[in-house]
N, C-alpha and C. Protein backbone atom coordinates (compact mmCIF):
# COMPACT_ATOMS: atom_id res chain seq x y z
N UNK A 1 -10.48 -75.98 92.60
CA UNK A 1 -9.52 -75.09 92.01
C UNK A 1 -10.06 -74.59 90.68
N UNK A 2 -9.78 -73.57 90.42
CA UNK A 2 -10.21 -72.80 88.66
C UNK A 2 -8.53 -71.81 88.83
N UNK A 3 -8.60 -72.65 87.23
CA UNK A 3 -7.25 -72.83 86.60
C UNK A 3 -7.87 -72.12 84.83
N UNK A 4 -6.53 -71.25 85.20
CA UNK A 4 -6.96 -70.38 83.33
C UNK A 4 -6.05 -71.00 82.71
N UNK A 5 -5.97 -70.68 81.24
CA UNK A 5 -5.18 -71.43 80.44
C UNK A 5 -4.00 -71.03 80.48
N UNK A 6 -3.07 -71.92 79.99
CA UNK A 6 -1.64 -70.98 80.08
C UNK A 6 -1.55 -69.65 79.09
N UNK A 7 -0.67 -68.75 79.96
CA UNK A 7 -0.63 -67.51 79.76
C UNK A 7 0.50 -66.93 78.62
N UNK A 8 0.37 -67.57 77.70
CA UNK A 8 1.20 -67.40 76.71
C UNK A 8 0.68 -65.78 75.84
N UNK A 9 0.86 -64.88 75.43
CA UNK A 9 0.48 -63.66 74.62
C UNK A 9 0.31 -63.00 75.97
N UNK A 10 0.17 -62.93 77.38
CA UNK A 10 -0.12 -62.08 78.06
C UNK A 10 0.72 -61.17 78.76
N UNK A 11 1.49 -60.47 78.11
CA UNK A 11 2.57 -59.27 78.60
C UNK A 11 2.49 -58.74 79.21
N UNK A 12 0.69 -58.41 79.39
CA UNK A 12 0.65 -56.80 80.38
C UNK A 12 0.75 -57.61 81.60
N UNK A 13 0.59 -58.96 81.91
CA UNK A 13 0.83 -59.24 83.30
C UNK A 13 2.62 -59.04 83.90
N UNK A 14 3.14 -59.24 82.83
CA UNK A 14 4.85 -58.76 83.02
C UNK A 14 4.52 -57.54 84.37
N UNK A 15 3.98 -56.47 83.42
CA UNK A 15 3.57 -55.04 84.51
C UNK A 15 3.13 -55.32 85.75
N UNK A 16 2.01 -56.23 86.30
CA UNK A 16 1.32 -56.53 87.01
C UNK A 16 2.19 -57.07 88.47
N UNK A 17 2.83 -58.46 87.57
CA UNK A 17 3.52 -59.34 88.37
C UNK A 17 5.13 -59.37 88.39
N UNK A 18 6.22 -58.79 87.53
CA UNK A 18 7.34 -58.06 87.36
C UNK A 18 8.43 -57.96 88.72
N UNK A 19 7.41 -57.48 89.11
CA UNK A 19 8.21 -57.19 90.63
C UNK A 19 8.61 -57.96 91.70
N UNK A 20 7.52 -59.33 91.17
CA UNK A 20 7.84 -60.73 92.86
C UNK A 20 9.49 -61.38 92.50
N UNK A 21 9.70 -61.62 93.10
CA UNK A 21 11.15 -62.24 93.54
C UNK A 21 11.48 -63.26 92.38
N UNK A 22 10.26 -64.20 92.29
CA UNK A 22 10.98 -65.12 91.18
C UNK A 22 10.68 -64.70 89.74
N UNK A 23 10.18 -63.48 89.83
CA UNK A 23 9.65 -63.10 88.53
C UNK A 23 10.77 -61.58 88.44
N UNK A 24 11.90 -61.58 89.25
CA UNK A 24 12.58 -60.32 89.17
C UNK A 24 13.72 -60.16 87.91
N UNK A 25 13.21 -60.50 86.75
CA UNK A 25 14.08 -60.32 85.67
C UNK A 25 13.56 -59.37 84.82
N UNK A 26 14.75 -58.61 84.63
CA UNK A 26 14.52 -57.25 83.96
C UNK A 26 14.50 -58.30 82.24
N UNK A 27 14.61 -59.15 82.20
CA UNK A 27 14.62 -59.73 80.92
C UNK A 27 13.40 -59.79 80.22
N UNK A 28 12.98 -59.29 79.58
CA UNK A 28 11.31 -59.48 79.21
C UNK A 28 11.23 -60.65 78.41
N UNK A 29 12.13 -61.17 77.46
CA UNK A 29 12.02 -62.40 76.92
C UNK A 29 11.84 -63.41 78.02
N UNK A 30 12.64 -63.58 79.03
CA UNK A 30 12.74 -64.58 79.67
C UNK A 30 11.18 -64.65 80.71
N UNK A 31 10.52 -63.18 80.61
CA UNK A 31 9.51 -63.22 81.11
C UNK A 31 8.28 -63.64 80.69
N UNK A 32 8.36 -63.15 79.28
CA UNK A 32 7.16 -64.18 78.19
C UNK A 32 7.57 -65.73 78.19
N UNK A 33 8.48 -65.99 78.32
CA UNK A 33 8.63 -67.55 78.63
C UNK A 33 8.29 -67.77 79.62
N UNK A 34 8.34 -67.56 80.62
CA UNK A 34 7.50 -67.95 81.96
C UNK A 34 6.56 -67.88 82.07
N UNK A 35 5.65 -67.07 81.83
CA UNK A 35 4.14 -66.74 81.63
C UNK A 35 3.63 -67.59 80.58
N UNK A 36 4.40 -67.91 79.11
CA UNK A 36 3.79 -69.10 78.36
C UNK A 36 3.77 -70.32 79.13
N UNK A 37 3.88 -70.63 80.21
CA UNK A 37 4.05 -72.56 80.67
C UNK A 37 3.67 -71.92 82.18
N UNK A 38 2.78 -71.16 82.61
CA UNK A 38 2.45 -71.04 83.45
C UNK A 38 0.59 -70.51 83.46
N UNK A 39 0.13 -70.90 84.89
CA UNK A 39 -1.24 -70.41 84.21
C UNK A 39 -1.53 -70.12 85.90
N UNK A 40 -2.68 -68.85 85.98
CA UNK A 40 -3.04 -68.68 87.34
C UNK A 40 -4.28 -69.56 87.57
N UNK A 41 -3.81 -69.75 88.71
CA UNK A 41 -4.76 -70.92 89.65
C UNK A 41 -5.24 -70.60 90.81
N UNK A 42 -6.78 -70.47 91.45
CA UNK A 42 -7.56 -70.10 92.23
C UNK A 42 -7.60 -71.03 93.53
N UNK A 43 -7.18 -70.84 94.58
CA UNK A 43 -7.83 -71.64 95.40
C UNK A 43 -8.81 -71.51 96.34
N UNK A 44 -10.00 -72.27 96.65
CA UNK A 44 -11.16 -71.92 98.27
C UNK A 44 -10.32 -72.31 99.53
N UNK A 45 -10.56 -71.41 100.31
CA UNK A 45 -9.96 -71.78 101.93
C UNK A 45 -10.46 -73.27 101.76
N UNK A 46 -9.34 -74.15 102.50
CA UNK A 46 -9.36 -75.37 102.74
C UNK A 46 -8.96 -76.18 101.78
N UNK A 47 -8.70 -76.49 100.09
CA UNK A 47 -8.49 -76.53 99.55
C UNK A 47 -6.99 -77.30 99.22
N UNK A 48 -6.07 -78.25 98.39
CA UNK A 48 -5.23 -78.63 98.66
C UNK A 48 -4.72 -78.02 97.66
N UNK A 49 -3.42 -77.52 97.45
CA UNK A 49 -2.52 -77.43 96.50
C UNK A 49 -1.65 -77.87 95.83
N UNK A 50 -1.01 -78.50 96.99
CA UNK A 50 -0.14 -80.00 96.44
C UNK A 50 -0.02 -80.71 97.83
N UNK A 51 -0.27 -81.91 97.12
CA UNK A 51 -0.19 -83.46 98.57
C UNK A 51 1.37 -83.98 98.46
N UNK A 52 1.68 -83.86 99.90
CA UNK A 52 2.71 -85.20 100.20
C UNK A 52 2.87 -85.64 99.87
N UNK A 53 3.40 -86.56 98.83
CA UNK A 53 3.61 -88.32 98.76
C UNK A 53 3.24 -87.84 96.82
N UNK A 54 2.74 -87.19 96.54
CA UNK A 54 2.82 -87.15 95.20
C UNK A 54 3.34 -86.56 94.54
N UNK A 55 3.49 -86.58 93.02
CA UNK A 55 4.54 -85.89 92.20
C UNK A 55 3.60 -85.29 90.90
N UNK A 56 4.23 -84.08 90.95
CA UNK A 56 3.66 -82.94 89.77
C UNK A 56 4.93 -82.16 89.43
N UNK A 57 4.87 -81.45 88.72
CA UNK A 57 5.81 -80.14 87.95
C UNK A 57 5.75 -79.14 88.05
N UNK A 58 4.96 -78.63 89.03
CA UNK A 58 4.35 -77.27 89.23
C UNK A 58 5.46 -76.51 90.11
N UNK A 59 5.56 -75.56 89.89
CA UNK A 59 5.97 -74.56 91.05
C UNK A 59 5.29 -73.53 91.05
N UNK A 60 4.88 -73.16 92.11
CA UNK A 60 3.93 -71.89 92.80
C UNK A 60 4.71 -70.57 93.29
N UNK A 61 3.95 -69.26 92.55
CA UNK A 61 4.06 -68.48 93.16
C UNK A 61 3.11 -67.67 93.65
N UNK A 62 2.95 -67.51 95.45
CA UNK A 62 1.79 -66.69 95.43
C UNK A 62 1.63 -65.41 95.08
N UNK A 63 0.33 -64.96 94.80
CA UNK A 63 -0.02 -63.72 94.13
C UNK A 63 -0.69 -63.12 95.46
N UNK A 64 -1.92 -63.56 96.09
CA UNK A 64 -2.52 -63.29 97.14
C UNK A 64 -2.82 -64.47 97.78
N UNK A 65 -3.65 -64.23 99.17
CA UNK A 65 -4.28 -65.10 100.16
C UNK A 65 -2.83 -65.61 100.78
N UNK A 66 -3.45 -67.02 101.15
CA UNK A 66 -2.30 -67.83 102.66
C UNK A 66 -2.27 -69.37 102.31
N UNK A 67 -0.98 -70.32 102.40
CA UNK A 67 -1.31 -71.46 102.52
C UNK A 67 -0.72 -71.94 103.60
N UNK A 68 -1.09 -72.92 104.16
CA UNK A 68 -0.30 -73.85 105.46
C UNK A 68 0.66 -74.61 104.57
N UNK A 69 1.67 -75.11 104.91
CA UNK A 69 2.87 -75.90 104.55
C UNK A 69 2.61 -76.91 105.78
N UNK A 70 2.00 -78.51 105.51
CA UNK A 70 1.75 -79.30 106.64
C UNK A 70 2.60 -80.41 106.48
N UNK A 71 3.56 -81.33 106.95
CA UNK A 71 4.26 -82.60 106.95
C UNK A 71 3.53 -83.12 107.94
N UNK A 72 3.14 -84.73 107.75
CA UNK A 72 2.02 -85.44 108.45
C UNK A 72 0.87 -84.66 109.27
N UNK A 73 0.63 -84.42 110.23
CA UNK A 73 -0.50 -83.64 110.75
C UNK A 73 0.24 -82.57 111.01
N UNK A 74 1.28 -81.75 111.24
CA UNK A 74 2.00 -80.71 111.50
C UNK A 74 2.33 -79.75 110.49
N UNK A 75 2.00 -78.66 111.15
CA UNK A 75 2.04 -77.20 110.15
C UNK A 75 3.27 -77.03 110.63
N UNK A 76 4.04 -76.77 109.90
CA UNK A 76 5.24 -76.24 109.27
C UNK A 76 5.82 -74.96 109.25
N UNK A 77 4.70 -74.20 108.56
CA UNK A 77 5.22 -72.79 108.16
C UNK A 77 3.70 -71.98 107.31
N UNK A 78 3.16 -71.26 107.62
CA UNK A 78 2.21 -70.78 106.46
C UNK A 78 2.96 -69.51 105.81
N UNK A 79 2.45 -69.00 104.77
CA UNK A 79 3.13 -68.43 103.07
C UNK A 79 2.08 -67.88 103.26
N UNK A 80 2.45 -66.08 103.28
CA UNK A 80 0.97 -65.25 103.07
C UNK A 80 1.88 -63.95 102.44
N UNK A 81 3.25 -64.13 102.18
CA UNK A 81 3.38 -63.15 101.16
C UNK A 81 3.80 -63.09 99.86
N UNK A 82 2.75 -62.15 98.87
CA UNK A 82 2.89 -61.89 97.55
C UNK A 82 4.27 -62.11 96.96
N UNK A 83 4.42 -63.16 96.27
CA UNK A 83 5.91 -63.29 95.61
C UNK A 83 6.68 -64.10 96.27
N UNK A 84 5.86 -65.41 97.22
CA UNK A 84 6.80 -66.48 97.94
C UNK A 84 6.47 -67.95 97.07
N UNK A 85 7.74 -68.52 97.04
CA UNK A 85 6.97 -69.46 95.85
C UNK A 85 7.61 -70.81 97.33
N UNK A 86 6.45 -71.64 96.45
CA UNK A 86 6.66 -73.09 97.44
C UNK A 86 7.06 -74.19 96.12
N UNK A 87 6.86 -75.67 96.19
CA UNK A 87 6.92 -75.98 95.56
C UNK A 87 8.49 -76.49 94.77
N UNK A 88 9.01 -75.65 94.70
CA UNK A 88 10.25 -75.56 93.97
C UNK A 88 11.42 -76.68 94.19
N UNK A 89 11.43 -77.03 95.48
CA UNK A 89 12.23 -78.80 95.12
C UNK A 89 12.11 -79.60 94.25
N UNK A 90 11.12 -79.90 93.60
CA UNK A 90 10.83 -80.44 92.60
C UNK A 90 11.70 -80.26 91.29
N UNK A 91 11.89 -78.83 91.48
CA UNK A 91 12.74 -78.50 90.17
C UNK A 91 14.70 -79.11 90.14
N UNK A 92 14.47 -79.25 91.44
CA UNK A 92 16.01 -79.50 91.87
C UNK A 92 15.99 -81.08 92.42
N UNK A 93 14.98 -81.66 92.92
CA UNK A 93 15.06 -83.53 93.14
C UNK A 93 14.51 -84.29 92.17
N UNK A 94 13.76 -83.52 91.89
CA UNK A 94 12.64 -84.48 90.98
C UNK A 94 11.71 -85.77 91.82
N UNK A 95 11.59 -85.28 93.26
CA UNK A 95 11.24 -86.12 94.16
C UNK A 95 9.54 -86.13 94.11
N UNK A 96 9.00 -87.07 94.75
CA UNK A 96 7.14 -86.70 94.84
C UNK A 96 7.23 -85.48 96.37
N UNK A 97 6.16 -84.71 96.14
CA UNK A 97 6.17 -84.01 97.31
C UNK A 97 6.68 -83.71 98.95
N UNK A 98 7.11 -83.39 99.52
CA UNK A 98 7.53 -82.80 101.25
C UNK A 98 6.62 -83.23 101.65
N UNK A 99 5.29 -82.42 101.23
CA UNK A 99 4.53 -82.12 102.24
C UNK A 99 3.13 -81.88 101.29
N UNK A 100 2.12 -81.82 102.51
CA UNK A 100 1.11 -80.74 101.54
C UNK A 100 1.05 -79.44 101.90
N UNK A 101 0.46 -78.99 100.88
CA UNK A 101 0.31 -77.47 100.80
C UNK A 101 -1.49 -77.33 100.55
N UNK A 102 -1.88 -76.93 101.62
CA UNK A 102 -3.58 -75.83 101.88
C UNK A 102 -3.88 -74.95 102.06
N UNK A 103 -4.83 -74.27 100.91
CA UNK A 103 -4.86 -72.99 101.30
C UNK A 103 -5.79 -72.49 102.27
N UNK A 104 -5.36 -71.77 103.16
CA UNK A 104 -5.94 -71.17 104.65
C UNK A 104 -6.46 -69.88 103.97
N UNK A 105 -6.91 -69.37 103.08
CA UNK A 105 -7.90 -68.37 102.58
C UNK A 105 -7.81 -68.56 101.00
N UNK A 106 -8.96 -67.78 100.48
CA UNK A 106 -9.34 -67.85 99.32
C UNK A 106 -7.32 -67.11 98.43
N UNK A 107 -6.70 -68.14 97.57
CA UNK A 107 -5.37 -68.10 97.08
C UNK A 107 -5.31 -68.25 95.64
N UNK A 108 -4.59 -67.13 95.50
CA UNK A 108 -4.65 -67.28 94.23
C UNK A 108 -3.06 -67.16 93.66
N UNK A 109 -2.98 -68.37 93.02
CA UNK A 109 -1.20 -68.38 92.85
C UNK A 109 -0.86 -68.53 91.17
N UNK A 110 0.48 -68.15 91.17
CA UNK A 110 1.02 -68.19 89.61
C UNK A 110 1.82 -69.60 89.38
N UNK A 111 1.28 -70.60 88.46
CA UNK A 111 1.68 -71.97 88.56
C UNK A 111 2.19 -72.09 87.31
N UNK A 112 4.18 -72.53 87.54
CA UNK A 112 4.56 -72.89 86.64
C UNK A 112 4.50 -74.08 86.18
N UNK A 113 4.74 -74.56 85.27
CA UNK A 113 4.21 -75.83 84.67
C UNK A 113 6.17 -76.03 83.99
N UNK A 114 6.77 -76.59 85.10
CA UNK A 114 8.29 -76.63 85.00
C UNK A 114 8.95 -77.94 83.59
N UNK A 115 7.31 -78.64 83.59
CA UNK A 115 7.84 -79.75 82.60
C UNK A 115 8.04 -78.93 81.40
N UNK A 116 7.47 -77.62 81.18
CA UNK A 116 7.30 -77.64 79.70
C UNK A 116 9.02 -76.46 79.13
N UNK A 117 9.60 -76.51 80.29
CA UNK A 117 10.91 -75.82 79.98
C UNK A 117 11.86 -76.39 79.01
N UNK A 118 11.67 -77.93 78.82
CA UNK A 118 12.05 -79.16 77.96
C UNK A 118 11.84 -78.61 76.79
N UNK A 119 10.81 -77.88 76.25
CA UNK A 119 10.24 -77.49 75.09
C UNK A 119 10.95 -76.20 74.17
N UNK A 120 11.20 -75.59 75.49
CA UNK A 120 11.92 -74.44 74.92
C UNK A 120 13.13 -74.65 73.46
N UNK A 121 13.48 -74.03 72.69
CA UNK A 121 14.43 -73.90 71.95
C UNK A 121 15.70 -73.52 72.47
N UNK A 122 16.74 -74.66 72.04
CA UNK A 122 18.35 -74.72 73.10
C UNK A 122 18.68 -73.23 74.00
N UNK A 123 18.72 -72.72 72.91
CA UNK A 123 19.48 -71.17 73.14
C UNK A 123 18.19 -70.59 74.08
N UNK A 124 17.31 -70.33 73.95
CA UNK A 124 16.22 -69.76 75.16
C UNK A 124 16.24 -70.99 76.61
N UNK A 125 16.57 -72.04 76.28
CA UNK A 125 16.49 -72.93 77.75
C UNK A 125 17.51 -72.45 78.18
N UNK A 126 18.37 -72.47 77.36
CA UNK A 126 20.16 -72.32 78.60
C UNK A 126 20.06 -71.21 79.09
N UNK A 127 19.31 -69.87 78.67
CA UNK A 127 18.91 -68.69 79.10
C UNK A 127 18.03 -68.51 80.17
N UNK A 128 16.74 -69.16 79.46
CA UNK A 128 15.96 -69.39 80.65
C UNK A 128 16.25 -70.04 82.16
N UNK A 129 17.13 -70.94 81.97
CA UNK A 129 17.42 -71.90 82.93
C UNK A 129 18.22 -70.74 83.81
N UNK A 130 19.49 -69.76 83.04
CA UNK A 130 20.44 -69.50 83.92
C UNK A 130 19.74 -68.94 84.55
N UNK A 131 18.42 -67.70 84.51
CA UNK A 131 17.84 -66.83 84.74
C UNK A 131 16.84 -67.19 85.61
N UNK A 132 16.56 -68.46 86.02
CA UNK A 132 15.03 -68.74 86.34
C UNK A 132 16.12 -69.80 87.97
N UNK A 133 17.41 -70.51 87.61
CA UNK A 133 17.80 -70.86 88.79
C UNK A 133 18.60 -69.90 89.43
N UNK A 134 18.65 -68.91 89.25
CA UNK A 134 19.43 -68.26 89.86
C UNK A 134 18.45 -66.97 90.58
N UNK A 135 17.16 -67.10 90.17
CA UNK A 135 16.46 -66.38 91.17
C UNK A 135 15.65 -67.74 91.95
N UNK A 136 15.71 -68.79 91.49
CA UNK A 136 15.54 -69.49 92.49
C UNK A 136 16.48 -69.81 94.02
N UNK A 137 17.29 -70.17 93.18
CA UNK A 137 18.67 -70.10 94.84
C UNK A 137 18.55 -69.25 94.98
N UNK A 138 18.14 -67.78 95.31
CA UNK A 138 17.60 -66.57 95.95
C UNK A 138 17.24 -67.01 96.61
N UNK A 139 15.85 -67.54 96.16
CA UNK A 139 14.45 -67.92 97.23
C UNK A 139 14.91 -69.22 98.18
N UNK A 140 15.84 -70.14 97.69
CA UNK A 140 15.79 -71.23 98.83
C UNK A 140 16.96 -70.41 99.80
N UNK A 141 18.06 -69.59 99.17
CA UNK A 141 18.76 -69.06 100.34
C UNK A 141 18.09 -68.50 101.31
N UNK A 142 17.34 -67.60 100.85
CA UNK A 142 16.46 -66.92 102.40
C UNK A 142 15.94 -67.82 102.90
N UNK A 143 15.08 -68.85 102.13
CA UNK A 143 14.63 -70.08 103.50
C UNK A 143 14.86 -70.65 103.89
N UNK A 144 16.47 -71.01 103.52
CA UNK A 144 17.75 -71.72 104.27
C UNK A 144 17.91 -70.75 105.59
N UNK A 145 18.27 -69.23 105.38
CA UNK A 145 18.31 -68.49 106.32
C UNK A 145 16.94 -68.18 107.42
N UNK A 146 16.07 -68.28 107.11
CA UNK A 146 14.83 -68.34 108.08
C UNK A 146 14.75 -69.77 108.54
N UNK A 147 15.28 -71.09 108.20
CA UNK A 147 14.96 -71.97 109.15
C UNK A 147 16.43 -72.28 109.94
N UNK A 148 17.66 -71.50 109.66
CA UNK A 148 18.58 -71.54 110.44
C UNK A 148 18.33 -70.91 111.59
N UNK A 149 17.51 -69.45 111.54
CA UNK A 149 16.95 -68.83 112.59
C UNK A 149 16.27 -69.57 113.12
N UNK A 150 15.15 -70.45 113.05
CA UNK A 150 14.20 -71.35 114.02
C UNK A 150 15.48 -71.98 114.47
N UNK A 151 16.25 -72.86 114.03
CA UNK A 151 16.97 -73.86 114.92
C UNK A 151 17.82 -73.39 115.69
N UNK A 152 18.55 -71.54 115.36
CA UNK A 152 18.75 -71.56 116.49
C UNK A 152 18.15 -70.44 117.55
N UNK A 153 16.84 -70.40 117.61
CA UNK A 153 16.21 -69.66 118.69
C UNK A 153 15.49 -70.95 119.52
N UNK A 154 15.89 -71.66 118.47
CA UNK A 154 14.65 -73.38 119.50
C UNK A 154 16.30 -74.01 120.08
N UNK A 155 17.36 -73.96 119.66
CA UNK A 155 18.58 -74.28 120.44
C UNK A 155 18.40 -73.01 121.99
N UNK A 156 18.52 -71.80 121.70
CA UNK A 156 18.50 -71.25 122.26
C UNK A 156 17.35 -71.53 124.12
N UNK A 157 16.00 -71.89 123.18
CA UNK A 157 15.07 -72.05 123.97
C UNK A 157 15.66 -73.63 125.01
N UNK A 158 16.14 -74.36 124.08
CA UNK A 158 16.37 -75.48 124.85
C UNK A 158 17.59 -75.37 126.00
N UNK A 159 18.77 -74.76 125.53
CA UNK A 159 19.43 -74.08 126.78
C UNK A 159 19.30 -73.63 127.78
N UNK A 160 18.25 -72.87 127.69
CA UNK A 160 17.52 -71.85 129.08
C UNK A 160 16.86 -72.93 129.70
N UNK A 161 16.23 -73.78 128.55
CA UNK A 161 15.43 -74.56 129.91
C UNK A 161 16.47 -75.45 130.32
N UNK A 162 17.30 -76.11 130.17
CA UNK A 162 18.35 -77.13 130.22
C UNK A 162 19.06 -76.18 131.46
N UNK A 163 19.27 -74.84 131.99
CA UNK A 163 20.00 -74.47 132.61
C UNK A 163 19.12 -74.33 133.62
N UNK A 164 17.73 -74.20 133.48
CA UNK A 164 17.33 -73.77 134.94
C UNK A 164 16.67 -75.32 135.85
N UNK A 165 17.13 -76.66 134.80
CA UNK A 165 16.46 -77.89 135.12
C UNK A 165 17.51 -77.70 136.64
């Protein structure tokens, strides 16, 4: 992995990156705070991003490339679009990892560094916070709603076969 420093003074990426889902705040303060405790991180195909069974602070958002989402030997789900963040339970269990996360092409993601929100000054955390979970429950609603769809097109699938046994 090649990891830049955190991105604290870097605004013009506001322009750049502005537009992904967890970065959709017209707030520009709240956007230089995110970019200070975050830093972009490179990955090589094959590569791990985060392991199973362990615990970090990071939350990811991808910028480009693909990762597999694997629980024990089983792929899950792969993430190949710009502005999908993984990771993010963490911010809400405080648990060690799901799963691992590998990247299946050269990935390059925006990594928040969620411990350092602690740091913030009162009045910018309670801001930051309202602003930063509330485009998060965005992101887990839709993937609440995309794995309600798997369970029920795999209900579905199991019916048909259950009817023609």
């Amino acid at each position: 992995m090649e990891e830049s420093p955190y991105l604290a003074n870097r605004e013009h990426l506001i322009d750049k990156y502005g537009y992904l889902p967890l970065l959709g705040s017209n707030d520009q303060r709240y956007l230089e705070l995110l970019l200070s405790f975050s830093k972009l991180r490179k990955y090589e195909t094959g590569e791990v991003v985060t392991l199973e069974g362990e615990y970090d602070n990071w939350v990811y958002i991808l910028l480009s490339g693909e990762v597999s989402v694997i629980k024990g030997e089983q792929e899950l789900a792969r993430i190949d679009t710009p502005g999908d963040a993984f990771g993010e339970q963490v911010l809400i269990d405080y648990r060690p990892r799901s799963a691992t996360v590998e990247a299946t092409s050269d990935t390059i993601c925006l990594a928040i560094d969620s411990s350092r929100i602690s740091e913030l000054a009162e009045s910018d955390r309670d801001k930051f916070n309202t602003v930063f979970f509330r485009l998060l429950a965005e992101t887990l609603s839709a993937k609440l709603r995309a794995v309600n769809q798997q369970l029920l097109d795999l209900q579905q699938e199991l019916d048909e076969q259950g009817a023609k046994s």
